[in-house]
Protein backbone atom coordinates (compact mmCIF):
# COMPACT_ATOMS: atom_id res chain seq x y z
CA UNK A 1 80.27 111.02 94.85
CA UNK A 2 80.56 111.76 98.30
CA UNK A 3 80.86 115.56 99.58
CA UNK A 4 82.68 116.56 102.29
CA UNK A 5 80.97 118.24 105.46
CA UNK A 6 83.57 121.13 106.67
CA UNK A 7 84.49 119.00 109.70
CA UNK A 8 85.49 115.96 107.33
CA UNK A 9 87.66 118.50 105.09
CA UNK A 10 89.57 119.39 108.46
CA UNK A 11 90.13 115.32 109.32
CA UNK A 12 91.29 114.76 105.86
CA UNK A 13 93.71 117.93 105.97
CA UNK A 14 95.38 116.56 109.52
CA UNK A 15 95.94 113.24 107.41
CA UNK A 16 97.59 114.95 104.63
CA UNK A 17 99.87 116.76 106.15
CA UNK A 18 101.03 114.41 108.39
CA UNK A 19 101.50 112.39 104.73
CA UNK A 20 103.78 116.17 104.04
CA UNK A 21 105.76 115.79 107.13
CA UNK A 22 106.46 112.26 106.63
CA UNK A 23 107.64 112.44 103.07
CA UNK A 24 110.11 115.47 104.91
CA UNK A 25 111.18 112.87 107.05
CA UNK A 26 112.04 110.90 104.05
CA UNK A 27 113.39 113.37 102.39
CA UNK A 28 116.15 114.47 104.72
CA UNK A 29 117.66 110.80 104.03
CA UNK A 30 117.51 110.59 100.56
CA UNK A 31 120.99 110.43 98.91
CA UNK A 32 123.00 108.52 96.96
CA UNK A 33 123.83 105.16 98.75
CA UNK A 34 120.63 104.89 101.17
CA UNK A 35 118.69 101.86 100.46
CA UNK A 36 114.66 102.20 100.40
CA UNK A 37 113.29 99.71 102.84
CA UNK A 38 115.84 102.26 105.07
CA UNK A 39 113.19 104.85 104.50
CA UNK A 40 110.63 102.75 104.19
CA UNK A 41 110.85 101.66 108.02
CA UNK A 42 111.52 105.37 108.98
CA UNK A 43 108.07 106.43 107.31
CA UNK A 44 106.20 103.78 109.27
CA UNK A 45 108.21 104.78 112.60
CA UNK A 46 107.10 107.97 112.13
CA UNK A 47 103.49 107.85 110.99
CA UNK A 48 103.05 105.56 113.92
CA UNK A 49 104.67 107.76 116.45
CA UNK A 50 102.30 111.07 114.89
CA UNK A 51 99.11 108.99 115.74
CA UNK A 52 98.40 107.87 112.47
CA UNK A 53 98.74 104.32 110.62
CA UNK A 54 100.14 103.08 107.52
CA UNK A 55 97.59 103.82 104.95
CA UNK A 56 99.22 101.72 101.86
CA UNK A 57 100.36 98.65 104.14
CA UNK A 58 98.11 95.29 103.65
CA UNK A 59 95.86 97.44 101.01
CA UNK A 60 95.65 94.99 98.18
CA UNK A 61 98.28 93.27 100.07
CA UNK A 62 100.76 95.41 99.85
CA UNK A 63 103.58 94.87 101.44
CA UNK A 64 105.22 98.33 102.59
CA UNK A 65 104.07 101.64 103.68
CA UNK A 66 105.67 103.61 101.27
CA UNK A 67 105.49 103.10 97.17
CA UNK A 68 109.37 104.08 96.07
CA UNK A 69 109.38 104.12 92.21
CA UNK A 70 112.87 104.93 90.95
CA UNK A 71 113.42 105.61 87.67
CA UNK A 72 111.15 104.15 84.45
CA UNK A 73 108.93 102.84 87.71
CA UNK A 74 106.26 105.23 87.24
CA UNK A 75 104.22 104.18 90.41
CA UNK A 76 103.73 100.79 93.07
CA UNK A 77 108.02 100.13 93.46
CA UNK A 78 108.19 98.40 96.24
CA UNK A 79 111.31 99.19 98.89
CA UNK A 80 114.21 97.30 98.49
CA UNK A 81 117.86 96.77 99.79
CA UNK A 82 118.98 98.02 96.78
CA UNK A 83 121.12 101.34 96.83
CA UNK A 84 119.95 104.61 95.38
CA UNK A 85 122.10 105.99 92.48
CA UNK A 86 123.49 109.54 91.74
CA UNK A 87 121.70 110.65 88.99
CA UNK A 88 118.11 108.61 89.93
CA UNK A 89 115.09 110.06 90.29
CA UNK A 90 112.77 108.29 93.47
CA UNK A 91 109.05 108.77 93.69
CA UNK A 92 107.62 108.30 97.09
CA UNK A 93 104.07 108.16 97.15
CA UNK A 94 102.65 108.26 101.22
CA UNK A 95 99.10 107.41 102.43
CA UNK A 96 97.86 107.85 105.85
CA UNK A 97 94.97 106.80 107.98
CA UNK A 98 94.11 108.78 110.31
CA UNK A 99 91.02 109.53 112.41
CA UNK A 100 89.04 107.62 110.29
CA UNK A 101 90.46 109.18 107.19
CA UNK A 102 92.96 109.39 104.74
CA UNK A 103 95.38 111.50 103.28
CA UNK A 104 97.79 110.13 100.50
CA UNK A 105 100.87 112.78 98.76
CA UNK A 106 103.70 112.09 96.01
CA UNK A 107 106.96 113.45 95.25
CA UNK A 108 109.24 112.59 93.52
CA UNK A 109 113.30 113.31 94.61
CA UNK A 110 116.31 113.76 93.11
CA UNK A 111 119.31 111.39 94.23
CA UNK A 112 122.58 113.57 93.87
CA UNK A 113 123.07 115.21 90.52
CA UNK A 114 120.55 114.94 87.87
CA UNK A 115 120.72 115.47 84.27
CA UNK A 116 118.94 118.95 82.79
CA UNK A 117 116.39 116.74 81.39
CA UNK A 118 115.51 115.25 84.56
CA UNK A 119 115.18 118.24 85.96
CA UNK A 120 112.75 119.76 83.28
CA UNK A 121 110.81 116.49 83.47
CA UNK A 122 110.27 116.85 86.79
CA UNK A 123 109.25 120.88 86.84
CA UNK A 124 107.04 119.94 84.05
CA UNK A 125 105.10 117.08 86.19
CA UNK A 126 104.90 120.21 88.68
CA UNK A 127 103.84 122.31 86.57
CA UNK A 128 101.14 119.66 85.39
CA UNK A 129 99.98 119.57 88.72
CA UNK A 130 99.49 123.03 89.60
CA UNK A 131 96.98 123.27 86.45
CA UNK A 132 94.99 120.08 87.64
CA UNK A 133 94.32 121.83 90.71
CA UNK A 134 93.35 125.53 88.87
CA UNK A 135 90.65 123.21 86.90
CA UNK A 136 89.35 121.67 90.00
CA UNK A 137 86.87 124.47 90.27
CA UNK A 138 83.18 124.17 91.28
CA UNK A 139 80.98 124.03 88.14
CA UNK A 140 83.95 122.38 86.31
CA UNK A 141 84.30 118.48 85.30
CA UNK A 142 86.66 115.58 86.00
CA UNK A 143 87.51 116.06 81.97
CA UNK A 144 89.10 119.84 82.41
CA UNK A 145 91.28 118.38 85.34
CA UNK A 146 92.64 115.72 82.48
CA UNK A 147 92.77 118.38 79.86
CA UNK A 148 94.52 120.60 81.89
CA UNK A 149 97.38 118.42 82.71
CA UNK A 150 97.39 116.57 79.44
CA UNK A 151 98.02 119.92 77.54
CA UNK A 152 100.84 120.94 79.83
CA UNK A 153 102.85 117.66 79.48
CA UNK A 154 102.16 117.25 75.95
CA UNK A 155 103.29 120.64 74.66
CA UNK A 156 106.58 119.93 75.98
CA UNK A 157 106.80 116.74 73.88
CA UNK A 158 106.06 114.07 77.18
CA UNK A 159 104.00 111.43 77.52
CA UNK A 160 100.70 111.13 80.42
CA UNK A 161 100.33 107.67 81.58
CA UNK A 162 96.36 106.90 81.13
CA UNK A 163 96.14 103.40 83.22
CA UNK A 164 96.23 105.02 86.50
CA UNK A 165 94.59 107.91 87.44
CA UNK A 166 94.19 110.23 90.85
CA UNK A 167 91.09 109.96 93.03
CA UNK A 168 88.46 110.94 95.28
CA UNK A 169 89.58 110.60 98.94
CA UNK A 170 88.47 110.13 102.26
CA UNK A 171 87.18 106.81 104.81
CA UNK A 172 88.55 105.27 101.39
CA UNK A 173 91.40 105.91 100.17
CA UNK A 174 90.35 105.63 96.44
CA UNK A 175 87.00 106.92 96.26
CA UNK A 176 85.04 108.36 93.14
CA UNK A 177 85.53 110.25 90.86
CA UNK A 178 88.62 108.91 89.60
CA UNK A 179 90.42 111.78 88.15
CA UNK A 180 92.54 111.18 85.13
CA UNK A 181 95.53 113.08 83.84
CA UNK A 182 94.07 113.20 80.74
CA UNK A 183 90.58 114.10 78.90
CA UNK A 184 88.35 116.44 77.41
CA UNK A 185 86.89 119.72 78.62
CA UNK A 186 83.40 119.38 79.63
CA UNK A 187 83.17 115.94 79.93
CA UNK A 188 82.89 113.63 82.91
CA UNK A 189 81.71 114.17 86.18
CA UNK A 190 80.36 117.52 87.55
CA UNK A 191 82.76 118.96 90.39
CA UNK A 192 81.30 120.09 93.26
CA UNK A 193 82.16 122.14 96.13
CA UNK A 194 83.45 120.04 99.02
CA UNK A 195 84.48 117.21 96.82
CA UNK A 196 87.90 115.86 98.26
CA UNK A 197 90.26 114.75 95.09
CA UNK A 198 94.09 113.73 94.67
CA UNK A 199 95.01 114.66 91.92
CA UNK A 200 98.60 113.10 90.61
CA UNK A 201 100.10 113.44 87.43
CA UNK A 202 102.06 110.83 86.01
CA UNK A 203 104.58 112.00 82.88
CA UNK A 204 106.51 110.07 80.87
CA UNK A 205 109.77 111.55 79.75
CA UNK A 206 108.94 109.29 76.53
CA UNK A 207 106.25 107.67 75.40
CA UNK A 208 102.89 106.79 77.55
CA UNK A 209 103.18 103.33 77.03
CA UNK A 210 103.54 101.54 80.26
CA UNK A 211 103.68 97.69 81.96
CA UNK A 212 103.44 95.83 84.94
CA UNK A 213 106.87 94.86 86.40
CA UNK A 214 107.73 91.70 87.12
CA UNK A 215 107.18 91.56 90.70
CA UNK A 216 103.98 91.70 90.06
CA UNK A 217 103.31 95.58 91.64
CA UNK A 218 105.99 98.18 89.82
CA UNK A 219 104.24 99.76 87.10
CA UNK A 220 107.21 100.87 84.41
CA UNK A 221 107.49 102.80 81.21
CA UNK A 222 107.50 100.49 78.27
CA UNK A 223 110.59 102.43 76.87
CA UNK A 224 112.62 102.46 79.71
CA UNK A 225 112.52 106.04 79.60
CA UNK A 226 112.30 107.80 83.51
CA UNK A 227 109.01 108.68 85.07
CA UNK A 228 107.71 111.48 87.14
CA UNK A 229 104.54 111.21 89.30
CA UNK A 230 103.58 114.61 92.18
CA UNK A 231 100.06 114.29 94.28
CA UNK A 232 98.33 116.32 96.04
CA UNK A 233 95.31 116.10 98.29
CA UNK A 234 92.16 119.35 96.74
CA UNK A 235 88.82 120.24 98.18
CA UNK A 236 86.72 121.82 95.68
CA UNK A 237 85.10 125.01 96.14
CA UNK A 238 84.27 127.95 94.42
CA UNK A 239 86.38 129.71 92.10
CA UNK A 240 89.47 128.12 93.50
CA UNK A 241 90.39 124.85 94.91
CA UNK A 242 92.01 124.58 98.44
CA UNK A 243 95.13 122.34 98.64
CA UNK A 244 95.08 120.23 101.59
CA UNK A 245 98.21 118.88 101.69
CA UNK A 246 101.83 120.19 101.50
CA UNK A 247 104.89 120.06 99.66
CA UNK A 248 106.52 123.14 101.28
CA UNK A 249 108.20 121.36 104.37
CA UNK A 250 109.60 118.91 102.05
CA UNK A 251 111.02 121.43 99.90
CA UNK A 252 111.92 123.64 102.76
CA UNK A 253 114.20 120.28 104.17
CA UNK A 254 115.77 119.97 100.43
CA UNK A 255 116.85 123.94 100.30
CA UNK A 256 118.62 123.32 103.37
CA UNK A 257 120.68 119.96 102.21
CA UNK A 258 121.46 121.90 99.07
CA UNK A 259 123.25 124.75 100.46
């Protein structure tokens, strides 16, 4: 487990927002109609032109710089031609090296009009992750982060997906501890202050069953049933964790198409 000097944290925080501001980028073009290698080429513009590279491109041979899962693809869609749908739900998952370091941020978008059930789904996967980051306390383990956003998504009747699991982070961008979105209190690794984590729910609207797609990267929900996945980039410290990366300029871009 490697702990963060206070210089480091500041590196990894430049990377993560810069992650934030692309995924605002993004997000000012998502509608129904707008294919995703369209936004996947804008992300990489971008990134590039911010002083930062691509930090998902040619890791594990992957092929893009953005993962777009839409739908039952819970994580890993790759960007295609295809059009978004009213009605879809897109996560875009971001990484970014920069200065040695990475920073790597989810959200996940609404195309157009989505159902009340979508929209619960996805305030619950929010929800989820705002308690993963109140466990990720100094003195705490990797288990209370799991518990934490295992009991959220389960008491409203929704399923966490246990195959993949957040992260430590920094000159790698998955580093230990991994971090799963489910577990036990008092269990797993210790936390300590200056650890660098994502931490990135995955919820199910049905069951946590999931598969590998057939192109051979999507992972999908077994049922069918749509997907939700939110990241963020924590230091650990002392009675409360610091968030490193943002959501707020994405969500400040969305207010402003939605008026």
């Amino acid at each position: 487990m490697y702990l963060k000097t206070e210089e480091e944290i500041e590196l990894i925080r430049e990377s993560s927002l810069l992650v934030g501001k692309t995924l605002a980028e993004v997000a000012k073009l998502i509608e129904p109609g707008v294919d995703t290698v369209k936004l996947d080429a804008i992300a990489e513009q971008f990134i590039r032109d911010n002083g930062g590279l691509p930090g998902f491109k040619g890791m594990y041979d992957f092929p893009n710089t953005l993962c777009i899962s839409i739908n039952a693809q819970v994580v890993h869609g790759i960007p295609t031609k295809d059009p978004l749908k009213n009605g879809d739900i897109v996560s875009v998952d971001c990484g970014v090296l920069m200065n040695e370091f990475y920073g790597d941020v989810a959200y996940t978008f609404e195309v157009g009009e989505v159902s009340k059930e979508i929209k619960r789904l996805l305030d619950t996967t929010k929800e989820c992750l705002q308690a993963g980051i109140a466990a990720a306390t100094a003195g705490n383990r990797v288990g209370d982060i799991g518990y934490a956003v295992q009991s959220v998504a389960e008491s409203k009747g929704y399923g966490v997906v246990r195959e993949l699991v957040g992260h430590g982070l920094g000159k790698k961008l998955h580093e230990d501890p991994q971090v799963p979105n489910y577990g036990k209190r008092g269990q797993g690794a210790k936390l300590k202050e200056g650890l660098v984590i994502a931490i990135e729910p995955m919820i199910n609207m049905g069951k946590r069953h999931v598969r590998q797609d057939d192109d051979g990267w999507a992972i999908v929900t077994k049922d069918g049933m749509p997907s939700a996945h939110f990241e963020h980039d924590v230091v650990v410290r002392k009675g409360m964790a610091e968030v490193l990366s943002t959501h707020e300029l994405i969500e400040e871009v969305l207010r402003k198409k939605n008026k």
